[in-house]
C-alpha atoms as a PDB file:
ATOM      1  CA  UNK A   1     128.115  96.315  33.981  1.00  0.00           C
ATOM      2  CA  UNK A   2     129.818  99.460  34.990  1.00  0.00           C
ATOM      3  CA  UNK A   3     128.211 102.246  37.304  1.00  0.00           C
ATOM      4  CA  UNK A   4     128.124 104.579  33.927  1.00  0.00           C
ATOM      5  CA  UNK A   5     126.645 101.333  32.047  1.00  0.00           C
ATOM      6  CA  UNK A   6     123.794 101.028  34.741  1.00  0.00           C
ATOM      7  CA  UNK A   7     122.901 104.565  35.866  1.00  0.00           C
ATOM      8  CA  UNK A   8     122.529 104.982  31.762  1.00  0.00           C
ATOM      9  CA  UNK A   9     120.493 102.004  31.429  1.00  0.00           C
ATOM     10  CA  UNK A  10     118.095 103.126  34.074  1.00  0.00           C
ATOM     11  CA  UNK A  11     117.936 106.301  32.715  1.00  0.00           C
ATOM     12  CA  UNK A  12     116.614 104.695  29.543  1.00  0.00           C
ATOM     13  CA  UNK A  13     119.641 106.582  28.737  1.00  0.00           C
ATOM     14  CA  UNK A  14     120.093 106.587  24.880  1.00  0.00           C
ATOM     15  CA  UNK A  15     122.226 110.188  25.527  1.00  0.00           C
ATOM     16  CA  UNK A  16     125.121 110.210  28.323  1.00  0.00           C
ATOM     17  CA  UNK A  17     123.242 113.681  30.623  1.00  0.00           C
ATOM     18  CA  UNK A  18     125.967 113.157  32.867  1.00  0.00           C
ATOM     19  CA  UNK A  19     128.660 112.836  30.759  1.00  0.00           C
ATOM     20  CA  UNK A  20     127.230 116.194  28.536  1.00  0.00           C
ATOM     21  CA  UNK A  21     127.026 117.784  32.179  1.00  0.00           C
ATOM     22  CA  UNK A  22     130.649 117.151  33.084  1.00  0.00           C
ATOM     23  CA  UNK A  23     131.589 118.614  29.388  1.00  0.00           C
ATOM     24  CA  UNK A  24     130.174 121.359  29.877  1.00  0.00           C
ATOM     25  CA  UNK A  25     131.015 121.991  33.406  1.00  0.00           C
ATOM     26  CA  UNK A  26     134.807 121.486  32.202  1.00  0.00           C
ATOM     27  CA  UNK A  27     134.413 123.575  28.816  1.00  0.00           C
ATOM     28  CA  UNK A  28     132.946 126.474  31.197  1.00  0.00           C
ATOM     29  CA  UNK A  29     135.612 126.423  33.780  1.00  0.00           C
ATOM     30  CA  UNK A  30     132.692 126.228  36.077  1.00  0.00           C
ATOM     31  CA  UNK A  31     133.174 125.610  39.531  1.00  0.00           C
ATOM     32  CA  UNK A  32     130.442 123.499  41.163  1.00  0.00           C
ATOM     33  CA  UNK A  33     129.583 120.734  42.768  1.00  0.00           C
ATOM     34  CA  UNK A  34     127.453 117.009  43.530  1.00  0.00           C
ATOM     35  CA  UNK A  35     124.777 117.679  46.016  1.00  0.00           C
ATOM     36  CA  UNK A  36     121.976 115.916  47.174  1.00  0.00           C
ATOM     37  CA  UNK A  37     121.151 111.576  46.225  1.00  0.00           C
ATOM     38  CA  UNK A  38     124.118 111.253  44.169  1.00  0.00           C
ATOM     39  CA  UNK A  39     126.419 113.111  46.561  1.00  0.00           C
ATOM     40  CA  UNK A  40     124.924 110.980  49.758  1.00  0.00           C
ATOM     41  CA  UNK A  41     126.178 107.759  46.933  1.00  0.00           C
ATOM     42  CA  UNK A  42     129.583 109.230  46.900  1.00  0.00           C
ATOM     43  CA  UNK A  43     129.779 108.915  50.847  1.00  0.00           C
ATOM     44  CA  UNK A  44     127.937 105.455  51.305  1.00  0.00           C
ATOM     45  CA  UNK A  45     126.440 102.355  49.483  1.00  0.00           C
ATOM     46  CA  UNK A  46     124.693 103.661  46.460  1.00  0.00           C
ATOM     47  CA  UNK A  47     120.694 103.976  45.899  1.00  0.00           C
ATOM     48  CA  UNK A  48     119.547 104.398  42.290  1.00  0.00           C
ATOM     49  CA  UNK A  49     118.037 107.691  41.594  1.00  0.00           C
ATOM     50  CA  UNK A  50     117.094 109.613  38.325  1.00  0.00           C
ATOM     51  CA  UNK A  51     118.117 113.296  40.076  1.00  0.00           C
ATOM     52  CA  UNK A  52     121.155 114.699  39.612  1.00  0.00           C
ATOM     53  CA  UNK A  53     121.306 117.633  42.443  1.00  0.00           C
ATOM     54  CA  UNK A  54     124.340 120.383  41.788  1.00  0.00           C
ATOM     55  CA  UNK A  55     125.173 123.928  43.142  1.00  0.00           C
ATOM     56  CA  UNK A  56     127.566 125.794  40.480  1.00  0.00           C
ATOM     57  CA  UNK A  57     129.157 129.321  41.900  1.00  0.00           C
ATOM     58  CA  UNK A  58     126.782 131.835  41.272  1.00  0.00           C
ATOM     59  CA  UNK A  59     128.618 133.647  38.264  1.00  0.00           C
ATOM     60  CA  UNK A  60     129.346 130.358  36.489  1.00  0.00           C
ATOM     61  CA  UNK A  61     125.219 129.303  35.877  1.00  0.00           C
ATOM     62  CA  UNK A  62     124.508 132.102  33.125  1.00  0.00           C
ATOM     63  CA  UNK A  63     127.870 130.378  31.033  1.00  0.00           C
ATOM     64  CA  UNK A  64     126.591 126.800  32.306  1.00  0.00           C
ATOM     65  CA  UNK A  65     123.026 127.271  30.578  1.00  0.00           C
ATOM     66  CA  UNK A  66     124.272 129.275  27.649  1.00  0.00           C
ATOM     67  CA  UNK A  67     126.517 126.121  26.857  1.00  0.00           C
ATOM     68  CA  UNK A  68     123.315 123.351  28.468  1.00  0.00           C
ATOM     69  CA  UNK A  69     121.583 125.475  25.459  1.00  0.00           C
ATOM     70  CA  UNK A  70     124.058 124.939  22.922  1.00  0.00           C
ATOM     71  CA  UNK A  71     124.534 120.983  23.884  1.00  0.00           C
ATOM     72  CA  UNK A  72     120.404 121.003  23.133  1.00  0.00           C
ATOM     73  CA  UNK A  73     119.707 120.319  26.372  1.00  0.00           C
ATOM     74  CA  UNK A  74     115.941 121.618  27.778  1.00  0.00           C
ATOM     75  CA  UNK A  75     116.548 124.009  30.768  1.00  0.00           C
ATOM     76  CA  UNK A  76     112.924 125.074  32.922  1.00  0.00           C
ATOM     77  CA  UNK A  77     113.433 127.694  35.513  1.00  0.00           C
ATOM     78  CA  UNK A  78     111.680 127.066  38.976  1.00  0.00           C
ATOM     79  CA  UNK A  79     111.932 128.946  42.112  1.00  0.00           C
ATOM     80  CA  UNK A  80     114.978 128.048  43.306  1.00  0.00           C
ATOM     81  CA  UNK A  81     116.655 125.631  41.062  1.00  0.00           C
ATOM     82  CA  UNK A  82     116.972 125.393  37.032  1.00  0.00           C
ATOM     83  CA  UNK A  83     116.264 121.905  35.944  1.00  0.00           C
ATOM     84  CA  UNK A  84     117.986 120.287  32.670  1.00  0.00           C
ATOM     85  CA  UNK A  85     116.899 117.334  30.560  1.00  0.00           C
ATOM     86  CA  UNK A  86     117.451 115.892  27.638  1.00  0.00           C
ATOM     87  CA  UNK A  87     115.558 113.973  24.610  1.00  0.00           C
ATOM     88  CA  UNK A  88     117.007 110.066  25.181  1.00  0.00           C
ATOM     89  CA  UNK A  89     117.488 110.153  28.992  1.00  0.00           C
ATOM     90  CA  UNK A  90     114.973 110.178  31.984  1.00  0.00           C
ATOM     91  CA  UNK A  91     117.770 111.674  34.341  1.00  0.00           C
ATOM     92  CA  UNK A  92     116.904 115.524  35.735  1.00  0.00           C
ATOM     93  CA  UNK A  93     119.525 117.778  36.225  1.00  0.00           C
ATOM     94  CA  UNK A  94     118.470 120.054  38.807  1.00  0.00           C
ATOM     95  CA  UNK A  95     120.940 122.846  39.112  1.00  0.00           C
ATOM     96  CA  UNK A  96     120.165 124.300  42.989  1.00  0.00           C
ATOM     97  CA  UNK A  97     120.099 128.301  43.127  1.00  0.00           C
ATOM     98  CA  UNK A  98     118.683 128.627  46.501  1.00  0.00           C
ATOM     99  CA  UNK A  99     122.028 130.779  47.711  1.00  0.00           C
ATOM    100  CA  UNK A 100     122.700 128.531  51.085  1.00  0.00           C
ATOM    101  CA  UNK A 101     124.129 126.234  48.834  1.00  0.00           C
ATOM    102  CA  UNK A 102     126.766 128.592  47.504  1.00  0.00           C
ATOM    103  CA  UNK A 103     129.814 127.541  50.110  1.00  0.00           C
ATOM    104  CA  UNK A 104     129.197 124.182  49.737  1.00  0.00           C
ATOM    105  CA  UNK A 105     131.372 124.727  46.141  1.00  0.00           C
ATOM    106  CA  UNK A 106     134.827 125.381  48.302  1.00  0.00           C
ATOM    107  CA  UNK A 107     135.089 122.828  49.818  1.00  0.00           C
ATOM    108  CA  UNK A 108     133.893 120.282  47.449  1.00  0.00           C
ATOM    109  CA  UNK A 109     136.563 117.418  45.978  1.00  0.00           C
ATOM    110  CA  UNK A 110     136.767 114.626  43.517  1.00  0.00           C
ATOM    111  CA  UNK A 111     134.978 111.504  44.080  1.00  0.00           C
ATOM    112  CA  UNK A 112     133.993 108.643  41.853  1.00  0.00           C
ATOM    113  CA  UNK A 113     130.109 108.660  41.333  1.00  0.00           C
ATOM    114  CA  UNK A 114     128.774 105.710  39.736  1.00  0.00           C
ATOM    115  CA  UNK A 115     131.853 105.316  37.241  1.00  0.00           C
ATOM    116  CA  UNK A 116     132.002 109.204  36.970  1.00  0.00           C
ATOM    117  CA  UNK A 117     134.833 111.949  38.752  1.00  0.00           C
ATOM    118  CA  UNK A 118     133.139 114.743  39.834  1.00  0.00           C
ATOM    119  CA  UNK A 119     133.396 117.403  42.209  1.00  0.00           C
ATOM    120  CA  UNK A 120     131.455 116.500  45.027  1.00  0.00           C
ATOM    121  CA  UNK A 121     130.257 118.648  48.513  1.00  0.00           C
ATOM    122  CA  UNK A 122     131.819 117.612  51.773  1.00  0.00           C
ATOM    123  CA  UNK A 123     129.938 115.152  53.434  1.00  0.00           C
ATOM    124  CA  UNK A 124     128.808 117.291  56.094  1.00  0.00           C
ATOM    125  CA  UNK A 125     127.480 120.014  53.361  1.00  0.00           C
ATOM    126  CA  UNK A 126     125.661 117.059  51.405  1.00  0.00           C
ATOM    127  CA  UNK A 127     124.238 116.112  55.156  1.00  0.00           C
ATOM    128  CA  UNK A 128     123.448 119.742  55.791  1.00  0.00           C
ATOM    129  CA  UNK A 129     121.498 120.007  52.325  1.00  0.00           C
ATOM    130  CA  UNK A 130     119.706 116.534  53.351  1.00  0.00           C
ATOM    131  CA  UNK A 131     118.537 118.416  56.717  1.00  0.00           C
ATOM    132  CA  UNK A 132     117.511 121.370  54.804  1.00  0.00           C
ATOM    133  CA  UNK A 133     115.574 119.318  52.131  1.00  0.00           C
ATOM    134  CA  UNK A 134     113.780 117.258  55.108  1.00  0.00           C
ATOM    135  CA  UNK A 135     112.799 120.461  57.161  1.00  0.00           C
ATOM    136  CA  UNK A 136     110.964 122.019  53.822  1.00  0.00           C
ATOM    137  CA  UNK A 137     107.331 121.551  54.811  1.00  0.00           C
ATOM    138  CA  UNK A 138     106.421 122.723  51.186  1.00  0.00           C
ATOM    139  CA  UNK A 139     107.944 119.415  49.626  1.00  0.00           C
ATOM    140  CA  UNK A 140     106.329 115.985  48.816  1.00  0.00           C
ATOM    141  CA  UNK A 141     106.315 113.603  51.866  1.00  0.00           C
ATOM    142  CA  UNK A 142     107.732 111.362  49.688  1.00  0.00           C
ATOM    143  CA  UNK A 143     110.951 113.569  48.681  1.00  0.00           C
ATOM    144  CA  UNK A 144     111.067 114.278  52.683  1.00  0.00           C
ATOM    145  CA  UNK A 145     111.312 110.584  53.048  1.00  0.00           C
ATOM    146  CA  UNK A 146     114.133 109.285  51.153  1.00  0.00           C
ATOM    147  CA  UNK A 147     115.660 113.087  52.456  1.00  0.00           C
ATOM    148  CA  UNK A 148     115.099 111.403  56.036  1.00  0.00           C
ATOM    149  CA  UNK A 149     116.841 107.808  54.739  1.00  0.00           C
ATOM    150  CA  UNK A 150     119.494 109.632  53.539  1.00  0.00           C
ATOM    151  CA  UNK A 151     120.509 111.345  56.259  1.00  0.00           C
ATOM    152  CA  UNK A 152     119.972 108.399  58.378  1.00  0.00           C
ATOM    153  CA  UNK A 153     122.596 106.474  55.692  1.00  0.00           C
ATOM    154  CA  UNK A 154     125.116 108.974  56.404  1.00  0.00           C
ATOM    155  CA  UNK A 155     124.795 109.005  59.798  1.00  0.00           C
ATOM    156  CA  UNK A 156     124.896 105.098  59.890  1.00  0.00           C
ATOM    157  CA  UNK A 157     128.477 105.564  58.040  1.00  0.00           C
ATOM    158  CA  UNK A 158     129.658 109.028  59.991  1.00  0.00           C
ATOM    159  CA  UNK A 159     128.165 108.984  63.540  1.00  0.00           C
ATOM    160  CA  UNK A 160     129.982 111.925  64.851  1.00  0.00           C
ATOM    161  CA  UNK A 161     127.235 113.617  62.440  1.00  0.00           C
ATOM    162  CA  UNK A 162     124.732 113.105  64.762  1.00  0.00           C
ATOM    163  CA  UNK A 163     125.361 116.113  66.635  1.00  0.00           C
ATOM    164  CA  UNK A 164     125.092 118.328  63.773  1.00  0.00           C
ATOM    165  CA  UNK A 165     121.361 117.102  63.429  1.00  0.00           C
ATOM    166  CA  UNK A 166     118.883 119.052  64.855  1.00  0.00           C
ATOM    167  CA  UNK A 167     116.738 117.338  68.094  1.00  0.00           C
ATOM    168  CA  UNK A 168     113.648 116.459  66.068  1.00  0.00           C
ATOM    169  CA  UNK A 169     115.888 114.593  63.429  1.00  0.00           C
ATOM    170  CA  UNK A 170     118.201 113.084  66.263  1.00  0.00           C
ATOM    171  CA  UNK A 171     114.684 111.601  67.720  1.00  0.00           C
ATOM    172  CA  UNK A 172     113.444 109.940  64.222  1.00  0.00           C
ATOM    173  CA  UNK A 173     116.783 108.143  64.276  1.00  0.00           C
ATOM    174  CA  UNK A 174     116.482 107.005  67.501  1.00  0.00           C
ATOM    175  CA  UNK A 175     112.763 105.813  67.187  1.00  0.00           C
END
């Protein structure tokens, strides 16, 4: 089974999101990139999660969700992100607008995610984004959790990270 095969198949996928995505991404000329789960895959030994996590540049997510719209795709707004799903898969798209995010796009590249090339943040943005998600008080404990694993998985892989961490996260690895 391939990584497109099984990230499908436990998306009770009968529509390729990803695939639709990364047409549309490429039809739009959009520049953007992985963040988040799937990016922390890209780096290390993969996890299986049903979130997709990107930043697009900031004047490529009108074009992105005029053409998400078009592809039928259902987009909901939320404070800081715009999440898109689609009738046959259980994957969310959650496309980040929270504006921190917005450099990680420059220095992104192309990795292989689960069978798919994408552009994908450096691994010290998707780390950074990880810290950020973990510090936000306001999310579910359980989101901050598997936040806190990841981060620990990338530092496991790339320990000169560890300085980049701030104390309180340096001490929960070191517990």
């Amino acid at each position: 089974m391939t990584g497109r095969e099984f990230i499908n198949k436990m998306a009770n996928g009968e529509s390729d999101i990803i695939q639709i995505l990364l047409d549309i991404l490429s039809k739009t000329g959009s520049r953007y990139c992985l963040i988040g789960g799937l990016a922390v895959n890209a780096y290390v030994e993969p996890v299986v999660s049903l979130d997709l996590d990107i930043v697009a540049a900031v004047e490529d997510i009108d074009t992105i969700c005029k053409a998400a719209k078009e592809r039928g795709l259902k987009i909901e707004q939320f404070e800081h992100s715009l999440n898109f799903t689609a009738a046959g898969s259980d994957l969310r798209i959650q496309l980040q607008t929270d504006p921190r995010y917005q450099k990680f796009v420059s220095g992104a590249d192309g990795r292989n995610v689960l069978g798919y090339a994408m552009r994908v943040a450096r691994v010290e943005d998707v780390l950074q984004g990880k810290v950020w998600a973990y510090m936000d008080t306001t999310r579910r404990k359980s989101k901050r959790q598997k936040d806190l694993a990841d981060i620990f998985r990338i530092v496991e892989k790339f320990p000169h990270l560890e300085s980049s961490l701030p104390q309180s996260i340096r001490e929960e690895l070191n517990k």
